[in-house]
C-alpha atoms as a PDB file:
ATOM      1  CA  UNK A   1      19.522  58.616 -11.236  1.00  0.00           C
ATOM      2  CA  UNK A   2      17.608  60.679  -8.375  1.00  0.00           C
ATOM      3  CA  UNK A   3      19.257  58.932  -5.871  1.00  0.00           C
ATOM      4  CA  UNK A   4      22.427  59.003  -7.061  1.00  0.00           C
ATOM      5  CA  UNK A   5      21.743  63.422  -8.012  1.00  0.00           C
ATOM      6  CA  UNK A   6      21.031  63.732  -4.202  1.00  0.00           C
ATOM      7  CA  UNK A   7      23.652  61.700  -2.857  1.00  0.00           C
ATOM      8  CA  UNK A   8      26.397  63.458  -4.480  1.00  0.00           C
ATOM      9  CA  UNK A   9      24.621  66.669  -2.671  1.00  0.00           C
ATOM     10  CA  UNK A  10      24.746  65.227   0.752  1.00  0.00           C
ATOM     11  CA  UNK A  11      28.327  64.202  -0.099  1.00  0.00           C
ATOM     12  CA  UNK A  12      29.190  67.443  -0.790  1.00  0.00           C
ATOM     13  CA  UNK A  13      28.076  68.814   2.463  1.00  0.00           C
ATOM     14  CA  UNK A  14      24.625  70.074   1.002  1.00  0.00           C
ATOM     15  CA  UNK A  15      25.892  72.421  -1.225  1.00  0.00           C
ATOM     16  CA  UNK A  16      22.976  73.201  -3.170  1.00  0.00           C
ATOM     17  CA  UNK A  17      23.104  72.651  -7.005  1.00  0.00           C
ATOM     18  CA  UNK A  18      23.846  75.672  -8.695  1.00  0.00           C
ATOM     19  CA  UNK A  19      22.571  73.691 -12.653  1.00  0.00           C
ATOM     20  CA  UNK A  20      18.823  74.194 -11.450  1.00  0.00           C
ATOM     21  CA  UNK A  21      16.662  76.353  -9.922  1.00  0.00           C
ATOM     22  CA  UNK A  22      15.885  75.985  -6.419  1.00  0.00           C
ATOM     23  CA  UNK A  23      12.434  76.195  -7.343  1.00  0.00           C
ATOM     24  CA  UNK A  24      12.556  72.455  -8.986  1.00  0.00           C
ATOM     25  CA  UNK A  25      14.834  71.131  -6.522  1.00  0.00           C
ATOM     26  CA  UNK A  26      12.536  71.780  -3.806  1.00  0.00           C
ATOM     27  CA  UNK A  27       9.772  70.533  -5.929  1.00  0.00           C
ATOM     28  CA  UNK A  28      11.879  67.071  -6.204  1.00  0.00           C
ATOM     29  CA  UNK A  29      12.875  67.140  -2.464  1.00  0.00           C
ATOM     30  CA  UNK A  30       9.215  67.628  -1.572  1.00  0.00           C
ATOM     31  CA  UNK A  31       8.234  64.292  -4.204  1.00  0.00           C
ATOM     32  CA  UNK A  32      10.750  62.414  -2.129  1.00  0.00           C
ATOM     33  CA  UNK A  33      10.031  62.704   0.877  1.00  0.00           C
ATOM     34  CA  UNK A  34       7.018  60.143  -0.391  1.00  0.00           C
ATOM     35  CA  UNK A  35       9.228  57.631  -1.415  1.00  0.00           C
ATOM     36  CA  UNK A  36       8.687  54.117  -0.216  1.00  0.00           C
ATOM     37  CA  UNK A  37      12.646  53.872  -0.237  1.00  0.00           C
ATOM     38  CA  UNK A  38      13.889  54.937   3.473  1.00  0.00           C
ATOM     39  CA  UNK A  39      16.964  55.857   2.100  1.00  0.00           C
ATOM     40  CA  UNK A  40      15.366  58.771  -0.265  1.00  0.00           C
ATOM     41  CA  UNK A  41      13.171  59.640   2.290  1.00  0.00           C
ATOM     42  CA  UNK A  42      15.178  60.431   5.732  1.00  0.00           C
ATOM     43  CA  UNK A  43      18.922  60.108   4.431  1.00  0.00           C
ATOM     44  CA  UNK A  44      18.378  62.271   1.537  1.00  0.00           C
ATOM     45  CA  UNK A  45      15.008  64.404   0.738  1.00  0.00           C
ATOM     46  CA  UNK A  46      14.538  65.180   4.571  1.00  0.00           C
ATOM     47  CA  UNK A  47      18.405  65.548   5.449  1.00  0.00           C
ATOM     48  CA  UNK A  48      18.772  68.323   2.757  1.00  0.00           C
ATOM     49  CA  UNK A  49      15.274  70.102   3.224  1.00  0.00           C
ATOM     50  CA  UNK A  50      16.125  70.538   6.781  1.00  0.00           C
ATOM     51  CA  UNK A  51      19.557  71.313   6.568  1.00  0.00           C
ATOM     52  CA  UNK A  52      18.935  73.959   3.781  1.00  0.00           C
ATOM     53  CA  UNK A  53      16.180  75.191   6.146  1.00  0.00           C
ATOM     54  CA  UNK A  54      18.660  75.320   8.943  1.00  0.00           C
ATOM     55  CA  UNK A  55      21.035  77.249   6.488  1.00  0.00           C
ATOM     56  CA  UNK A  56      19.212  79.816   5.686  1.00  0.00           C
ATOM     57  CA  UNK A  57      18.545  78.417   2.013  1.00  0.00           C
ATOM     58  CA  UNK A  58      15.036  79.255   2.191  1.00  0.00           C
ATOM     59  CA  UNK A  59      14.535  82.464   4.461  1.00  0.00           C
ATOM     60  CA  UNK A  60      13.517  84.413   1.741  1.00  0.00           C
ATOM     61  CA  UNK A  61      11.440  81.861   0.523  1.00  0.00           C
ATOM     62  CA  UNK A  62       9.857  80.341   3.940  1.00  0.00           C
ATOM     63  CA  UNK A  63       6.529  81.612   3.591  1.00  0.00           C
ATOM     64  CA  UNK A  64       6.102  80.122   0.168  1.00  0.00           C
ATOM     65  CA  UNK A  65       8.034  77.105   0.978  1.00  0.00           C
ATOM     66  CA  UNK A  66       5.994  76.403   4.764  1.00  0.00           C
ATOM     67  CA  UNK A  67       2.586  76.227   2.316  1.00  0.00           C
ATOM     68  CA  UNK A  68       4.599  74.132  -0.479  1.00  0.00           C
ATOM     69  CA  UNK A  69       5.155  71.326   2.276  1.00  0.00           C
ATOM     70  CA  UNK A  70       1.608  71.538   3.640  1.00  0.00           C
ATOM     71  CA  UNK A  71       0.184  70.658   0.781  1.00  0.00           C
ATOM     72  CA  UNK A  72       1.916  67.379   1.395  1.00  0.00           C
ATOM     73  CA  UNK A  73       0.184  67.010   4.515  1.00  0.00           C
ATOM     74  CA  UNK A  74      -3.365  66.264   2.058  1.00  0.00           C
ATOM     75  CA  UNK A  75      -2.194  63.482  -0.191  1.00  0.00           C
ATOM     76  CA  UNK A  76      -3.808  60.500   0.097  1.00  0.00           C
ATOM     77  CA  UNK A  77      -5.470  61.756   3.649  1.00  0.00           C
ATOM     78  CA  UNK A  78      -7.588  59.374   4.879  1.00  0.00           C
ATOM     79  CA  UNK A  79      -6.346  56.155   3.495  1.00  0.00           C
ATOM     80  CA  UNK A  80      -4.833  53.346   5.770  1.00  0.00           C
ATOM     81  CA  UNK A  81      -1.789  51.157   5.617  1.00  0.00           C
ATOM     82  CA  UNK A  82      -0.747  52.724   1.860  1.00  0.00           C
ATOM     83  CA  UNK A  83       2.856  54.094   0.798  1.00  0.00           C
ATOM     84  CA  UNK A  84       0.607  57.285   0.666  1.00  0.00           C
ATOM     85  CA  UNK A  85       1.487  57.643   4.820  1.00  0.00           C
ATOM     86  CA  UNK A  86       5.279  58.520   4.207  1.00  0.00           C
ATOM     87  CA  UNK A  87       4.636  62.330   2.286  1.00  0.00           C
ATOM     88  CA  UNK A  88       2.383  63.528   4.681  1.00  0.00           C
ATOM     89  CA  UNK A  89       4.546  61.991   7.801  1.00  0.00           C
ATOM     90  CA  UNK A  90       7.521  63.989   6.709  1.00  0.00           C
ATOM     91  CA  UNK A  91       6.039  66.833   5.379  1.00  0.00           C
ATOM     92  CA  UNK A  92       5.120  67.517   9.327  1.00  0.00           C
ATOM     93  CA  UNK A  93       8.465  66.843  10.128  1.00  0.00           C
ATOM     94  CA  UNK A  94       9.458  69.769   7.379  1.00  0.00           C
ATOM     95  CA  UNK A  95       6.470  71.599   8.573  1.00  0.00           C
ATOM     96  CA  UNK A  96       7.835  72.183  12.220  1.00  0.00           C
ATOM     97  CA  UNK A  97      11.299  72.971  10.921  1.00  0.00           C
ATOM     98  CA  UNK A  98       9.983  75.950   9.267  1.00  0.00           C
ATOM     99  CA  UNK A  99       7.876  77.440  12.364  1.00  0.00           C
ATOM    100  CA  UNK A 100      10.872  76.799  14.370  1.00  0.00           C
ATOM    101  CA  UNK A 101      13.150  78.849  11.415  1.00  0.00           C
ATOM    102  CA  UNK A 102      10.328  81.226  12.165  1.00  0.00           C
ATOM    103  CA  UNK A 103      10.643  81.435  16.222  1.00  0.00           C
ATOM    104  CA  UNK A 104      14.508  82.130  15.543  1.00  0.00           C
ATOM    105  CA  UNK A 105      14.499  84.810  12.704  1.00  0.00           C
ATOM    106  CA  UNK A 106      10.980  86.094  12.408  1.00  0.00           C
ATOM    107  CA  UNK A 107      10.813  85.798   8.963  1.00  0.00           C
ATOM    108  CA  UNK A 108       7.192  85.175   8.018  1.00  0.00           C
ATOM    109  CA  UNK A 109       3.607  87.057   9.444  1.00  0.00           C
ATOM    110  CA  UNK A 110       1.662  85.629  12.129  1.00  0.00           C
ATOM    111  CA  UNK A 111      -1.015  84.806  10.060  1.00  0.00           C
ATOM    112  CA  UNK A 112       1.448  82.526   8.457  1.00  0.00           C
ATOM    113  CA  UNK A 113       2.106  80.207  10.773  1.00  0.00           C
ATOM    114  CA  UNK A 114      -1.201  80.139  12.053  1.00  0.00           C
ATOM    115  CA  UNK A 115      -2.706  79.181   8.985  1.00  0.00           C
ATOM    116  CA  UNK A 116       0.293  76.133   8.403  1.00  0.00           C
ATOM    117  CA  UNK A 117      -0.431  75.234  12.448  1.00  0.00           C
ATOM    118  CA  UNK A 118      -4.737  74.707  11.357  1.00  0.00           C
ATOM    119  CA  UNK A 119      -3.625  72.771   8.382  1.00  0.00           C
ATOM    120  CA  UNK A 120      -1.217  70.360  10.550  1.00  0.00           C
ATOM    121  CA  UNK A 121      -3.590  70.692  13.476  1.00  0.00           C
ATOM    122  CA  UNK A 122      -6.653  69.174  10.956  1.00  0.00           C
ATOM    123  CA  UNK A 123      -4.832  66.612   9.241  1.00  0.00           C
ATOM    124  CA  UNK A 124      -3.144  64.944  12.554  1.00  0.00           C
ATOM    125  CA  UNK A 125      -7.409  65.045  13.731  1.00  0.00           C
ATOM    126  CA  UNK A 126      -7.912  63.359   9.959  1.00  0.00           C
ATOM    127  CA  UNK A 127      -4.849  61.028   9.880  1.00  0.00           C
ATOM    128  CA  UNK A 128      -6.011  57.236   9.664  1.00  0.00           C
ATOM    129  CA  UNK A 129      -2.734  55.735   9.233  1.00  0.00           C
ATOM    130  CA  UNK A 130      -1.364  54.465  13.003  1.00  0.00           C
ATOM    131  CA  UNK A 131       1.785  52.498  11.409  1.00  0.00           C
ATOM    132  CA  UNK A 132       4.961  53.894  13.711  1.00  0.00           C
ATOM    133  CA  UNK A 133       7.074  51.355  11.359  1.00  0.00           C
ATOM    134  CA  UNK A 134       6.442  49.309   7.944  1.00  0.00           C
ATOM    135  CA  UNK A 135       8.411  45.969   7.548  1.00  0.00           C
ATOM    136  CA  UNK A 136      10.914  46.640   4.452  1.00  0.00           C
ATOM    137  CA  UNK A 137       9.709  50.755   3.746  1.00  0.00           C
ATOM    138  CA  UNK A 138      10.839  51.855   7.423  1.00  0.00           C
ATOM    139  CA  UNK A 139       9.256  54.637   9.976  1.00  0.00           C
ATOM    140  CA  UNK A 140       5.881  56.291   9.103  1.00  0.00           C
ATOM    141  CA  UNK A 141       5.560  57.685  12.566  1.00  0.00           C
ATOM    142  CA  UNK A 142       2.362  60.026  11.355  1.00  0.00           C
ATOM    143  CA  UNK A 143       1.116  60.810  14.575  1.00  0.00           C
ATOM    144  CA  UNK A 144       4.821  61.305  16.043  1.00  0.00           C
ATOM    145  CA  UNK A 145       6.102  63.881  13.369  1.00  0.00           C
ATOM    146  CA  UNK A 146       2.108  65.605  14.210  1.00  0.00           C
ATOM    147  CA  UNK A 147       3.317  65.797  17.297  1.00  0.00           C
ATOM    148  CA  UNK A 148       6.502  67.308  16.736  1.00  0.00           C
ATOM    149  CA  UNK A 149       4.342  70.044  14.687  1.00  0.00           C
ATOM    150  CA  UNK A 150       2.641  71.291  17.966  1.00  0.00           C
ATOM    151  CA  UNK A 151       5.384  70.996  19.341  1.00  0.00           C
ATOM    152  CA  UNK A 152       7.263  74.085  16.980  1.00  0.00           C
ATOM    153  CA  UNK A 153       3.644  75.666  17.453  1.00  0.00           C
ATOM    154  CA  UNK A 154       3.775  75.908  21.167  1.00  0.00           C
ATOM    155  CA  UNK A 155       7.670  77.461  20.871  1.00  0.00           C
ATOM    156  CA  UNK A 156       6.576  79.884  18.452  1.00  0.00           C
ATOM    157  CA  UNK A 157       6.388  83.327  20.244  1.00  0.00           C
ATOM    158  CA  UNK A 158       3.185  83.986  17.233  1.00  0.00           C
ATOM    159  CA  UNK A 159       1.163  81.392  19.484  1.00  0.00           C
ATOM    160  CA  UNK A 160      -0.743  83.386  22.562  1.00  0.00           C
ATOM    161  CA  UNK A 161      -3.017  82.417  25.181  1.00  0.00           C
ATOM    162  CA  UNK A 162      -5.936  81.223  23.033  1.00  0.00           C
ATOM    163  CA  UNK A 163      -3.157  79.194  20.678  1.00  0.00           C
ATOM    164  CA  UNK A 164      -1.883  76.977  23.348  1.00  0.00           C
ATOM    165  CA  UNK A 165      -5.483  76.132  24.257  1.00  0.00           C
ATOM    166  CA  UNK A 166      -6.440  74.685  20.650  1.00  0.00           C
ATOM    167  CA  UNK A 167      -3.070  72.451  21.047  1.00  0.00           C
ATOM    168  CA  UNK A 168      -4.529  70.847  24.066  1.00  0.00           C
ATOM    169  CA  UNK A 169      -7.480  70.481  22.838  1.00  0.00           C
ATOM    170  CA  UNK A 170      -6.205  68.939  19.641  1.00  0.00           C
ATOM    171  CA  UNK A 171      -3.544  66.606  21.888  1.00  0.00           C
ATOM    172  CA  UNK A 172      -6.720  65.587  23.759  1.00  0.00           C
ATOM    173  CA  UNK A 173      -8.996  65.175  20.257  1.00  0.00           C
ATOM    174  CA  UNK A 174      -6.408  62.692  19.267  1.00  0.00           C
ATOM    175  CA  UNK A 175      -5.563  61.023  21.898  1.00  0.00           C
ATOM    176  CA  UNK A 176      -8.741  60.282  22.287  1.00  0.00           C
ATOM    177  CA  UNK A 177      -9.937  59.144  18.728  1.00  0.00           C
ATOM    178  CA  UNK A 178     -11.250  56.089  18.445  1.00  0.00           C
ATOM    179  CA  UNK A 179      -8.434  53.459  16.922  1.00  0.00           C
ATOM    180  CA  UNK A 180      -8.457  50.052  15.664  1.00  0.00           C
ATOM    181  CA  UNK A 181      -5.085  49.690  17.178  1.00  0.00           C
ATOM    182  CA  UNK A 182      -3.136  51.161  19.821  1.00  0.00           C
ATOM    183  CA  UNK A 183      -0.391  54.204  19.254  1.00  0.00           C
ATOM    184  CA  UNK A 184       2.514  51.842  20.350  1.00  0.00           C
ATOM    185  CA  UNK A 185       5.601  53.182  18.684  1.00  0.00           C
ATOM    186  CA  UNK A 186       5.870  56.105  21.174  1.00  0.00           C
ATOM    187  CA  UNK A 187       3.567  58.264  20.057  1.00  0.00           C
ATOM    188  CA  UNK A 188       2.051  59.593  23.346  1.00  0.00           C
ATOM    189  CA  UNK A 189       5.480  60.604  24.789  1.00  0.00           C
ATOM    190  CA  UNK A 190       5.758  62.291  21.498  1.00  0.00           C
ATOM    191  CA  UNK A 191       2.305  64.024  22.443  1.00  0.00           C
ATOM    192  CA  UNK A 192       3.303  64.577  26.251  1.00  0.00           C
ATOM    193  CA  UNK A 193       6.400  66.186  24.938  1.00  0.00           C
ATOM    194  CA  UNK A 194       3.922  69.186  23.068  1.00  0.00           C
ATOM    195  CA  UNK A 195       2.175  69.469  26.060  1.00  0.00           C
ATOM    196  CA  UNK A 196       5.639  70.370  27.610  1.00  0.00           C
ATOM    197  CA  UNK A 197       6.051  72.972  25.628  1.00  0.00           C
ATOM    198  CA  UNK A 198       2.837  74.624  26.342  1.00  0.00           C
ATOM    199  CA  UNK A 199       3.510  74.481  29.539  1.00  0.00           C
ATOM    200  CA  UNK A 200       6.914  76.313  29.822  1.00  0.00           C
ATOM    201  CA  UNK A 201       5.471  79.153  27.586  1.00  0.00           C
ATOM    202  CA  UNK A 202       3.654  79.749  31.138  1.00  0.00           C
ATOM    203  CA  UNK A 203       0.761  81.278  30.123  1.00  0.00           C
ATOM    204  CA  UNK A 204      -1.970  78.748  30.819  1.00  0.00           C
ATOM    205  CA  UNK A 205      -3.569  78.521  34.031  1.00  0.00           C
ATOM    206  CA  UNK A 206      -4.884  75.374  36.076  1.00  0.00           C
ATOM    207  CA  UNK A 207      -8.415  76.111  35.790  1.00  0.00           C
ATOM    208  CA  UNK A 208      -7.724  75.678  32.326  1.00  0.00           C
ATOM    209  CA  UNK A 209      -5.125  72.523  32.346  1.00  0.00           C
ATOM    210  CA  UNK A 210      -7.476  71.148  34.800  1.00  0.00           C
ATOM    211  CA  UNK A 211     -10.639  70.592  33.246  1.00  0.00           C
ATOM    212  CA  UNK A 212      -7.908  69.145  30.192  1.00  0.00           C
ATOM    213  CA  UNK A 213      -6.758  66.395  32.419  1.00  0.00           C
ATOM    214  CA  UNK A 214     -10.121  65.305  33.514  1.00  0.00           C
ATOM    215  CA  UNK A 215     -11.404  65.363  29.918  1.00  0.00           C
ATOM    216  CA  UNK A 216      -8.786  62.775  29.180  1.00  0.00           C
ATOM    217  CA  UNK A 217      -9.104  60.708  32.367  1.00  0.00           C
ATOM    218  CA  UNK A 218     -12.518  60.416  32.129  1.00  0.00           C
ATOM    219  CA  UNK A 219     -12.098  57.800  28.817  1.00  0.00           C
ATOM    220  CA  UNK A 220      -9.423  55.845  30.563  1.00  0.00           C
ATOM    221  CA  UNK A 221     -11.118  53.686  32.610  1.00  0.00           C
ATOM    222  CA  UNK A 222     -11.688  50.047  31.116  1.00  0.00           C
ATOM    223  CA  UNK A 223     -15.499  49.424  30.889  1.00  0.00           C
ATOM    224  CA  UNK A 224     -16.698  46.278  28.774  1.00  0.00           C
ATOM    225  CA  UNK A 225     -20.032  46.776  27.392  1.00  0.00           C
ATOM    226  CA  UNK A 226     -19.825  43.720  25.859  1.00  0.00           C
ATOM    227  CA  UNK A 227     -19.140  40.184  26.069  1.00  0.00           C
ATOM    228  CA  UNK A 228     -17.247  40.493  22.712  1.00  0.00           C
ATOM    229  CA  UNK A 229     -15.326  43.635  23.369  1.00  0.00           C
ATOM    230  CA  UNK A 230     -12.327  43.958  24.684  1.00  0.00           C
ATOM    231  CA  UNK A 231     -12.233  46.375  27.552  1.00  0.00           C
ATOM    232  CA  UNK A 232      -8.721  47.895  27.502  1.00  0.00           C
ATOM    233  CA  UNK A 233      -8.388  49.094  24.184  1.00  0.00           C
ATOM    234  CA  UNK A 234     -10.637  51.574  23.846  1.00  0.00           C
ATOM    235  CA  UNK A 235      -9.008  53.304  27.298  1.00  0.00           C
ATOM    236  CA  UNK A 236      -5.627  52.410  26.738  1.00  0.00           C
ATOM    237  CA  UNK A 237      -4.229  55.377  24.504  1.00  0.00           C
ATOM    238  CA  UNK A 238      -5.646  57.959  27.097  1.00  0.00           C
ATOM    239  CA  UNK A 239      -3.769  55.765  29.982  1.00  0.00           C
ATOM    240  CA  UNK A 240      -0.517  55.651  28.623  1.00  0.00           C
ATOM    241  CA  UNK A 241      -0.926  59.456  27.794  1.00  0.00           C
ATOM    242  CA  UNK A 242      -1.667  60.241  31.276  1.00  0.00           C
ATOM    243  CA  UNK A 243       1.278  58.378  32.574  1.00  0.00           C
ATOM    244  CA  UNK A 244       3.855  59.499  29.945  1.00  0.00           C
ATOM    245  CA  UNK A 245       2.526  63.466  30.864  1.00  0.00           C
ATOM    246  CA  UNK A 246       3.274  62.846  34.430  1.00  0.00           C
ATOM    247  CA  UNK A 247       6.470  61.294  34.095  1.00  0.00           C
ATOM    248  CA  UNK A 248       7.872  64.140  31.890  1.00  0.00           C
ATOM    249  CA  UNK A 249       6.511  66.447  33.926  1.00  0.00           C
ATOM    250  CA  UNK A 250       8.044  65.194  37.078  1.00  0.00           C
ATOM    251  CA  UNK A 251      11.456  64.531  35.333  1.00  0.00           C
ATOM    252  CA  UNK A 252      11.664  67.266  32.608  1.00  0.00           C
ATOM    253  CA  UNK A 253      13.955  70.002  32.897  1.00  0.00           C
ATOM    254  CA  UNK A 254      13.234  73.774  32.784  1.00  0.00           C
ATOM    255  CA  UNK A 255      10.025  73.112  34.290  1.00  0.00           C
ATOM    256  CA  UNK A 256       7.048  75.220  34.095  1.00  0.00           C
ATOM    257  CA  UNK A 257       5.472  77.417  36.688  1.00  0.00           C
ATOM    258  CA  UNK A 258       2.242  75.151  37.134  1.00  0.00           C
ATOM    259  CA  UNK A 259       4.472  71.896  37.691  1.00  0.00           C
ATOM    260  CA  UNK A 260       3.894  71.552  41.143  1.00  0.00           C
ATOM    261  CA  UNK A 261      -0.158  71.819  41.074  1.00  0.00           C
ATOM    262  CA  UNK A 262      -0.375  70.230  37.723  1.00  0.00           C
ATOM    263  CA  UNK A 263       1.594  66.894  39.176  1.00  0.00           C
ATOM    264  CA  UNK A 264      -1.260  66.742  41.968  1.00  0.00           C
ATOM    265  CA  UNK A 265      -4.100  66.946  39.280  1.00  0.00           C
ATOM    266  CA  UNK A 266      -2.886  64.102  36.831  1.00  0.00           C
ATOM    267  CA  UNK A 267      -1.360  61.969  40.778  1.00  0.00           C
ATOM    268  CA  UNK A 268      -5.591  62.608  41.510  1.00  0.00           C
ATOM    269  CA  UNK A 269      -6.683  61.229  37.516  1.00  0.00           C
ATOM    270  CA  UNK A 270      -3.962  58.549  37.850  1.00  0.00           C
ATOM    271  CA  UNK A 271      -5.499  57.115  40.831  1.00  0.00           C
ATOM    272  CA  UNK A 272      -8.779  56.859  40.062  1.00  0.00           C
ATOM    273  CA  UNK A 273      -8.018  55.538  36.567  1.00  0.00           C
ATOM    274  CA  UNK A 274      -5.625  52.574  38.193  1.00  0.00           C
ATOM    275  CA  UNK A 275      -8.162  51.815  40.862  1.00  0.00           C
ATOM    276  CA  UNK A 276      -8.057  48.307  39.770  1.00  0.00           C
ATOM    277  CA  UNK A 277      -4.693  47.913  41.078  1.00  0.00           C
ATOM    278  CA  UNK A 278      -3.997  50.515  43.620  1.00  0.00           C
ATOM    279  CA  UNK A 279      -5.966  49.033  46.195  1.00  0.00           C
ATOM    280  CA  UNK A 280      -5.297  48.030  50.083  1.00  0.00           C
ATOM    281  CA  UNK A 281      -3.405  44.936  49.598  1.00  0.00           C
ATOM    282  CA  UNK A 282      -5.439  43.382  52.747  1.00  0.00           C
ATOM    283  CA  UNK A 283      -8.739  41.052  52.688  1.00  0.00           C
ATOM    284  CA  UNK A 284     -10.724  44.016  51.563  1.00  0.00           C
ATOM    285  CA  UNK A 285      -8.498  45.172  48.811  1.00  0.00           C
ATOM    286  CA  UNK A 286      -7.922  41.751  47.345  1.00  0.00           C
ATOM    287  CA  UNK A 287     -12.146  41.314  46.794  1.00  0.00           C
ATOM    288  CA  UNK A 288     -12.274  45.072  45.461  1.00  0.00           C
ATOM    289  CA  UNK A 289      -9.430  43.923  42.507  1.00  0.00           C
ATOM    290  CA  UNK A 290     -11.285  41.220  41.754  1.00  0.00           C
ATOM    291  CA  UNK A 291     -14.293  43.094  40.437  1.00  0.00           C
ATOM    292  CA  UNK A 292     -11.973  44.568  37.349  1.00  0.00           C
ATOM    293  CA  UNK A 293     -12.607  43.374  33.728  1.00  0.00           C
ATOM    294  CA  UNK A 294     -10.666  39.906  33.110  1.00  0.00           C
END
C-alpha cells in the first residue's frame, strides 16, 4: 500500500498529496529511503524528496528538514553488511541536496549548514559499511553519497578558508582508514571529485594542498611486514586516490587557479609511489623492479 501511495505521486508528476500533512509525508519519505526494496528507495522516497527539494516544497522548511535527514545519517552507525547501510547512504544523498538548495537561495544560517556538514563529515569518518552494491537490495554506495556531501559543502558560499581545510582533511582521514576491503565501486573518483570543488572555490593555497598530498602519498607505498600480509591492500585506497585526483585534475573543466602547480606535486607523489614500475627499462632497472613485494 506504500508503494503503491508513492507511485501514484511520481505518476502524477510529484504533485504532493494535499490528504496529509507534509509533516508525515516527509516522515514516511525519510522511513523509505531505508528500505531494502531499490524500488522504494531511489525510484520513489529519494526521487520525490529531491524533486520536492528542487521545487521549492521545503524552503520554508529546509532548516528543519536538513536536521530531519541527518538524523538518518546515525541509525545503525557502525554496523557492517546490514540493511541498516541504505538510510544513512541516502540520507547523505538528501543531505547535499539541501546545502546545495542552500548555495542557490540562501535560505538557512551559516551555522546551519555547518552543523549538518560536522554531522556528515563524522559519520562518513564512522561509516563501517564499504558495500558500493548488495546482490538482490541494489546500491549502498555509503562512502560515494559521503562524498557527494563534501562535495555540496565545498560549493556552499557558507564554507571559508578554514572549511575547505577540514574537507581535505576528512577526504584524507578516510581515504586513509584502515579497511578490510578495498573502496572498489568508484568511490575515490567520487572523493577526487570533492576535492575538485575545493579547489575551484580558489581559496586554498599550495603550502596548504601540499603538505595534503604528501600526507596521503606517504601510506601508498606497498610495504609487507609480514609473511602473512598482503602488501597492497593496506596502500591501495590511497593509490587509486592519488591517480583518480590527478586525472580529474588534468582533464576537468573550469579548472582551478592552483592546477598547474598542484599537477607537479601529485606527478612528484605519483612517482615515488609507482617506483616499482617506473624504472629504466635497461639492466639496471630490470634488478631495481625486482626488489618489489611479489
Amino acid at each position: 500500500m506504500v508503494s503503491a501511495y508513492w507511485t501514484d505521486v511520481v505518476a502524477a508528476d510529484f504533485a504532493v498529496p494535499d490528504d496529509r500533512p507534509l509533516t508525515d509525508l516527509t516522515a514516511e519519505l525519510a522511513r523509505l529511503l531505508g528500505s531494502d526494496d531499490p524500488r522504494e528507495r531511489h525510484e520513489l522516497a529519494l526521487a520525490t524528496l529531491l524533486t520536492w527539494i528542487e521545487r521549492g516544497v521545503y524552503d520554508d522548511l529546509l532548516p528543519g528538514l536538513g536536521d530531519g535527514i541527518a538524523r538518518g545519517l546515525d541509525i545503525g552507525l557502525g554496523e557492517r553488511d546490514t540493511p541498516s547501510v541504505f538510510r544513512r547512504s541516502l540520507s547523505a544523498v538528501v543531505l547535499a541536496a539541501c546545502i546545495d538548495r542552500d548555495s542557490e537561495r540562501d535560505l538557512v544560517s551559516p551555522d546551519t549548514v555547518l552543523t549538518w556538514g560536522d554531522r556528515a563529515m563524522t559519520w562518513l569518518l564512522r561509516e563501517r559499511d564499504l558495500r558500493a552494491y548488495v546482490p538482490g537490495q541494489g546500491l549502498a554506495h555509503a562512502i560515494a553519497h559521503g562524498a557527494d556531501v563534501l562535495g555540496a559543502l565545498a560549493r556552499s558560499p557558507r564554507c571559508g578558508e578554514l572549511e575547505l581545510t577540514v574537507v581535505l582533511d576528512v577526504v584524507a582521514d578516510r581515504v586513509l582508514t584502515p579497511a578490510p576491503t578495498r573502496l572498489l565501486g568508484g568511490e575515490v573518483d567520487r572523493l577526487a571529485e570533492a576535492v575538485l570543488h575545493v579547489l575551484r572555490r580558489d581559496l586554498l593555497a599550495l603550502d596548504v594542498l601540499e603538505p595534503w598530498v604528501n600526507r596521503i602519498a606517504a601510506e601508498a607505498v606497498p610495504i609487507q611486514r609480514t609473511p602473512d600480509e598482503d602488501p597492497y591492500l593496506g596502500p591501495a585506497d590511497a593509490q587509486a586516490f592519488l591517480r583518480a585526483l590527478h586525472l580529474q585534475l588534468a582533464l576537468a573543466p573550469q579548472p582551478p587557479a592552483v592546477r598547474s602547480d598542484l599537477l607537479l606535486v601529485l606527478i612528484d607523489a605519483l612517482r615515488r609511489t609507482n617506483g616499482a614500475v617506473l624504472v629504466d627499462p635497461g639492466p639496471e632497472g630490470a634488478a631495481a623492479s625486482s626488489g618489489r613485494p611479489g
